[in-house]
N, C-alpha and C. Protein backbone atom coordinates (compact mmCIF):
# COMPACT_ATOMS: atom_id res chain seq x y z
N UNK A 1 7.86 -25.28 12.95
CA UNK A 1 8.52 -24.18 12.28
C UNK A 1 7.48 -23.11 11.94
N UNK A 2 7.98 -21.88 12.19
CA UNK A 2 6.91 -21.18 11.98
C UNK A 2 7.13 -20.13 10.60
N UNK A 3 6.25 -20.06 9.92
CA UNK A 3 6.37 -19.80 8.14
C UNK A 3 5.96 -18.29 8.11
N UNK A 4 6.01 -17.21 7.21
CA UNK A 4 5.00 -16.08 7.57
C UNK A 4 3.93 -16.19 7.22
N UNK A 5 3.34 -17.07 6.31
CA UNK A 5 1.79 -17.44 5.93
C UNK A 5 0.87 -18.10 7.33
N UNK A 6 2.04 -18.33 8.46
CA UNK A 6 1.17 -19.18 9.24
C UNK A 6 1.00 -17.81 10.37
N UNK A 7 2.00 -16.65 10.29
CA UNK A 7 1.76 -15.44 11.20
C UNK A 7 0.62 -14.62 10.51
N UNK A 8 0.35 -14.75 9.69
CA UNK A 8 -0.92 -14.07 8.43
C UNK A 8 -1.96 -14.67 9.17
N UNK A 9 -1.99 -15.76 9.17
CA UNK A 9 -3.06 -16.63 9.17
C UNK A 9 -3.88 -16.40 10.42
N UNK A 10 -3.00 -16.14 11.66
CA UNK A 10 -2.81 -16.12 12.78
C UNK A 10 -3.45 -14.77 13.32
N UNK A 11 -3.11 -13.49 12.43
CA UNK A 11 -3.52 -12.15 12.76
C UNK A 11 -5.05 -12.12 11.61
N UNK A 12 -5.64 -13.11 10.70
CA UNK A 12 -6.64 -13.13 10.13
C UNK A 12 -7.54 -13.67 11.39
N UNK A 13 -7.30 -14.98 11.64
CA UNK A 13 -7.77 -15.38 12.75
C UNK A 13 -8.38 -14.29 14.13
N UNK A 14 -7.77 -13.56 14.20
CA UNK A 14 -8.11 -13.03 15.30
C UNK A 14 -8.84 -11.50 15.43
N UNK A 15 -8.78 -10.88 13.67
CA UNK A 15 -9.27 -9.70 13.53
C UNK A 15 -9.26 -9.88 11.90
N UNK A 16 -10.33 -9.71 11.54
CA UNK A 16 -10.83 -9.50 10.10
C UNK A 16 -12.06 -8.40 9.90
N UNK A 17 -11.91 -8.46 8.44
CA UNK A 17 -12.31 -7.67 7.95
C UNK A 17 -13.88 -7.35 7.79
N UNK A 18 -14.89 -7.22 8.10
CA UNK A 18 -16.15 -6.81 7.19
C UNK A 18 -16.72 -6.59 6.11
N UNK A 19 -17.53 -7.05 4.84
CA UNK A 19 -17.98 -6.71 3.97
C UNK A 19 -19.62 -6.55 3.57
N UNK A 20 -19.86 -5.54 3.56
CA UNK A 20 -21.06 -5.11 3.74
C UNK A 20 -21.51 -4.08 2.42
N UNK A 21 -23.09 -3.69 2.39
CA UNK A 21 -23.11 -3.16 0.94
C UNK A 21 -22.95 -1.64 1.55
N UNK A 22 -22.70 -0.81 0.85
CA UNK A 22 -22.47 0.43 1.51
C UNK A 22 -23.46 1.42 1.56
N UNK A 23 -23.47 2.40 2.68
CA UNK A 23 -24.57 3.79 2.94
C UNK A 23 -24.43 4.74 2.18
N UNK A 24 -25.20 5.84 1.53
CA UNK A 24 -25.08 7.00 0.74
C UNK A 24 -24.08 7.16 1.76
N UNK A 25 -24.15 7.69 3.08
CA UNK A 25 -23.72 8.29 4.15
C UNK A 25 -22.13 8.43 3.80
N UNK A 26 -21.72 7.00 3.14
CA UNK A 26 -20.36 6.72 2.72
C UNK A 26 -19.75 7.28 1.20
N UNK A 27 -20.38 7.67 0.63
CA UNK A 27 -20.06 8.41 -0.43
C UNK A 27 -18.90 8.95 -0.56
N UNK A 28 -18.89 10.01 0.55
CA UNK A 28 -17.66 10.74 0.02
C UNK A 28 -16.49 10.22 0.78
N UNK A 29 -16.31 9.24 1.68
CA UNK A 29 -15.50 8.29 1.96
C UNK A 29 -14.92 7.76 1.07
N UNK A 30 -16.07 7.42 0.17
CA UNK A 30 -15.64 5.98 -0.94
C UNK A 30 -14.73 7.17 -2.53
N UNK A 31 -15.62 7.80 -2.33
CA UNK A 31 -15.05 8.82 -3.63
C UNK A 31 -13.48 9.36 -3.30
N UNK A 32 -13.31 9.54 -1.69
CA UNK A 32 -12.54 10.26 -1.53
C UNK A 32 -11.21 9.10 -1.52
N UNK A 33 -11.12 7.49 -1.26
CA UNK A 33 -10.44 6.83 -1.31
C UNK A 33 -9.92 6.63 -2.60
N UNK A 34 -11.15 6.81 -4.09
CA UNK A 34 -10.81 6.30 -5.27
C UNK A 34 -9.68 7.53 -5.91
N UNK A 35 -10.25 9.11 -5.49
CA UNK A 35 -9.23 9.77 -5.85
C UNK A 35 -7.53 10.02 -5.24
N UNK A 36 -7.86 9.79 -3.98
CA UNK A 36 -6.49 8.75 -3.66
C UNK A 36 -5.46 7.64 -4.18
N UNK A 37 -6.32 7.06 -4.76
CA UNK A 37 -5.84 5.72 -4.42
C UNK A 37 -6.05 5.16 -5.89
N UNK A 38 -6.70 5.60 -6.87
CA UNK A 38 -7.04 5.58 -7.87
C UNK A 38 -7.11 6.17 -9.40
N UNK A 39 -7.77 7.46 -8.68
CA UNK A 39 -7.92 8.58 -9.62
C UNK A 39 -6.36 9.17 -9.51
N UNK A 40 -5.63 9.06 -8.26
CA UNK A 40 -4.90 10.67 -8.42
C UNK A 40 -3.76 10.74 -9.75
N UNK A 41 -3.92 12.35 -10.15
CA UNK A 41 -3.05 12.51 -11.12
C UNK A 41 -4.17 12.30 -12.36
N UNK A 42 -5.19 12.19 -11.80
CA UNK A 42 -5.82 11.68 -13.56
C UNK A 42 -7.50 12.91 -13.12
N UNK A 43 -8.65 13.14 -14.23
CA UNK A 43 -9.40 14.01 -14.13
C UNK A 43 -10.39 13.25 -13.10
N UNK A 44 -11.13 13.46 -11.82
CA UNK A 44 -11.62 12.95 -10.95
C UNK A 44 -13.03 12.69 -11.25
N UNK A 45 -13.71 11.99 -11.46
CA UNK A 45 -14.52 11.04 -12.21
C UNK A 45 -15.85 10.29 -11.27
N UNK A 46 -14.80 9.52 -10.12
CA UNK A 46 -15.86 8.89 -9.50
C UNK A 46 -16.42 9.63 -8.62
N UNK A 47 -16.99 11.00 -8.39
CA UNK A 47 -17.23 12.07 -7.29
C UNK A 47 -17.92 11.50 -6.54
N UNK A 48 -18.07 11.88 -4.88
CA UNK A 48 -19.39 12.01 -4.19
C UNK A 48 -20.78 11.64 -4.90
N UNK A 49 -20.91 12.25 -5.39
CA UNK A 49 -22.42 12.19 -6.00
C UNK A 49 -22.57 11.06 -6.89
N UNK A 50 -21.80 10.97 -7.49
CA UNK A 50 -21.38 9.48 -8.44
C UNK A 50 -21.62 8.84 -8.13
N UNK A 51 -21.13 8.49 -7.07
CA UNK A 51 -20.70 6.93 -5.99
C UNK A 51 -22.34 7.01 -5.19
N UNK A 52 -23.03 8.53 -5.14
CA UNK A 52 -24.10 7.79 -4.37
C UNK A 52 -25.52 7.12 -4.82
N UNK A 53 -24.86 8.10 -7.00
CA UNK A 53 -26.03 7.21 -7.69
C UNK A 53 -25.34 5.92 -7.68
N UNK A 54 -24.29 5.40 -7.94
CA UNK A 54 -24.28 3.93 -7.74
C UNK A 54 -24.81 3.33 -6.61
N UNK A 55 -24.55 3.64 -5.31
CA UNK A 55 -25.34 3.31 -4.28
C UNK A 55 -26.62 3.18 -4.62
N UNK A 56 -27.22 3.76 -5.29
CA UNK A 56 -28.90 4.28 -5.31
C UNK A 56 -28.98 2.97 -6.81
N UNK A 57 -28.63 2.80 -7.34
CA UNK A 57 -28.66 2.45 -8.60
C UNK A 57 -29.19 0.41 -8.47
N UNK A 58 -30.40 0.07 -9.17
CA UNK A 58 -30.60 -1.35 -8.83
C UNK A 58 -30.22 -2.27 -9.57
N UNK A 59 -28.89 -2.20 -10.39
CA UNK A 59 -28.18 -2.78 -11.01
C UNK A 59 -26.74 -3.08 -10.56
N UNK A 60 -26.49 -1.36 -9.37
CA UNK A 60 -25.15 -1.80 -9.37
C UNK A 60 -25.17 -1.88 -7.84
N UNK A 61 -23.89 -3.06 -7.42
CA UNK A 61 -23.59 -3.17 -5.77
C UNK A 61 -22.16 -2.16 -5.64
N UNK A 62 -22.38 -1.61 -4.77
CA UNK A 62 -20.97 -0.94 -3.85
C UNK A 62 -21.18 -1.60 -2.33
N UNK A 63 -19.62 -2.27 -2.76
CA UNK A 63 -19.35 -3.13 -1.31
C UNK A 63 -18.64 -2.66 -0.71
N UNK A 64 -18.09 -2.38 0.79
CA UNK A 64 -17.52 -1.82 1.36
C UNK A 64 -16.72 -3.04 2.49
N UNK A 65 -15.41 -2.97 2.56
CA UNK A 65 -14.51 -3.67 3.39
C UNK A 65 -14.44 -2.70 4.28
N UNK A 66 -15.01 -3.16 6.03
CA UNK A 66 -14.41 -2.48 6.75
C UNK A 66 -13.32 -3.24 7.98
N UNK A 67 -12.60 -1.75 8.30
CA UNK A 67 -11.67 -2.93 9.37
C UNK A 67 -11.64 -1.96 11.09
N UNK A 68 -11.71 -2.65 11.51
CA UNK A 68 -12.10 -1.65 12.87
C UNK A 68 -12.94 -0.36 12.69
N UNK A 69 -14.35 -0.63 12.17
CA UNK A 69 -14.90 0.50 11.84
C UNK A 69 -14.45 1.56 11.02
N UNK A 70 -13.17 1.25 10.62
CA UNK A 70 -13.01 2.42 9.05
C UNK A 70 -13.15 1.49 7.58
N UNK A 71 -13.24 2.21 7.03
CA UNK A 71 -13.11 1.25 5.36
C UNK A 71 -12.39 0.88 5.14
N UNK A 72 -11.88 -0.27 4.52
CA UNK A 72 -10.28 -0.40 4.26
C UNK A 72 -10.78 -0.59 3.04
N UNK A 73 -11.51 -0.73 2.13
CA UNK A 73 -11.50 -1.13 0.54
C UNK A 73 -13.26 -1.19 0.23
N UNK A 74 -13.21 -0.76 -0.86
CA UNK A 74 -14.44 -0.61 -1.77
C UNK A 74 -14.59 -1.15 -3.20
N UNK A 75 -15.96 -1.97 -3.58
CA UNK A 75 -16.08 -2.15 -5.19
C UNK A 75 -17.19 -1.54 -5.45
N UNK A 76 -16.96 -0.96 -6.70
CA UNK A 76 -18.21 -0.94 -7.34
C UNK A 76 -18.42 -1.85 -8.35
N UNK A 77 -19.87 -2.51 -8.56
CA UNK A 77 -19.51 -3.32 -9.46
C UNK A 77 -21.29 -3.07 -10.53
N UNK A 78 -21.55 -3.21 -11.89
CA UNK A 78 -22.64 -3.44 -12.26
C UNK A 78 -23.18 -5.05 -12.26
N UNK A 79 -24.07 -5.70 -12.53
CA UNK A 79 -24.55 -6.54 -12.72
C UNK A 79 -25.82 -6.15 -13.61
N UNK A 80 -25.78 -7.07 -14.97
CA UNK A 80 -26.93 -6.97 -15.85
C UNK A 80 -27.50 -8.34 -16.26
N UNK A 81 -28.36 -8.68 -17.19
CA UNK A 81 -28.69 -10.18 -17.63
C UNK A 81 -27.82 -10.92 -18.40
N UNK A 82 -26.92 -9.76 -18.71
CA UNK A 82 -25.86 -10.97 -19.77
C UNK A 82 -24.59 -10.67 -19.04
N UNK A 83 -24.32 -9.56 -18.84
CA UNK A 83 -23.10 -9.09 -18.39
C UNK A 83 -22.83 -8.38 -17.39
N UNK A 84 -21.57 -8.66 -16.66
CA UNK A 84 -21.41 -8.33 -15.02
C UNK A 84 -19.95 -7.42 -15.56
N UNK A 85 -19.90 -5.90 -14.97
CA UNK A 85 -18.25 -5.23 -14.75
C UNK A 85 -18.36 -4.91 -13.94
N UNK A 86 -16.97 -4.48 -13.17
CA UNK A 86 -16.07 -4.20 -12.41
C UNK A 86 -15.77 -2.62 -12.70
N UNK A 87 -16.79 -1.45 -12.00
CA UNK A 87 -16.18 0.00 -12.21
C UNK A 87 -14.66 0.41 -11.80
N UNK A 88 -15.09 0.04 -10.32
CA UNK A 88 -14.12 0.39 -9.63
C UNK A 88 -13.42 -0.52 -8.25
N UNK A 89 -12.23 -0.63 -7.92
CA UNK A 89 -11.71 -1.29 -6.93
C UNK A 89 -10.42 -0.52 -6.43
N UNK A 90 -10.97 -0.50 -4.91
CA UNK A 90 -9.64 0.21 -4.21
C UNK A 90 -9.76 -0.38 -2.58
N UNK A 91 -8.49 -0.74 -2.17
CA UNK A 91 -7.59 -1.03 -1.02
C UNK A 91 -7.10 -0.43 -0.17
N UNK A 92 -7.04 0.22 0.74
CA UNK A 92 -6.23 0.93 1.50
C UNK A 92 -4.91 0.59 1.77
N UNK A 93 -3.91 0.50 1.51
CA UNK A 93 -2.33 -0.13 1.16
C UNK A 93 -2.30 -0.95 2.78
N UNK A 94 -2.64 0.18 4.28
CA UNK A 94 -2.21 0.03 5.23
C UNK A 94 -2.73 -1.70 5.22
């Protein structure tokens, strides 16, 4: 019998995703997904330049999901000695 978790499973199997730490280069990729997908409707915050001091920054990781060579999703995240947050997280719906 075939289930839809087992047709999921099936199209994971055969094409997945990438996660890698991300390039300045990607900046305004990544900025431009959060005001999409994140920001919109609200005052825009995570800019270009933002996202590339986090890149630059040796506390914090920006990870990048890619899927056939485009991004499909981004974190930013800090990491410190006591305490770890979560800036930002975004998905591409598709």
């Amino acid at each position: 019998m075939h289930t839809r978790t087992n047709d999921y499973r099936t199209l994971l199997s055969k094409e997945t995703a990438t996660l890698r730490l991300a390039h300045t280069s990607e900046a305004a990729a990544i900025a431009a997904m959060s005001r999409l997908h994140v920001e919109h409707g609200l005052r825009w915050r995570w800019t270009p330049a933002r996202v590339r001091r986090a890149i630059a920054h040796a506390e914090t990781v920006v990870l990048v999901a890619t899927f056939r060579g485009d991004i499909a999703g981004f974190a930013i995240m800090r990491f410190g000695d006591l305490e770890a947050h979560l800036h930002l997280l975004a998905v591409e719906p598709r």
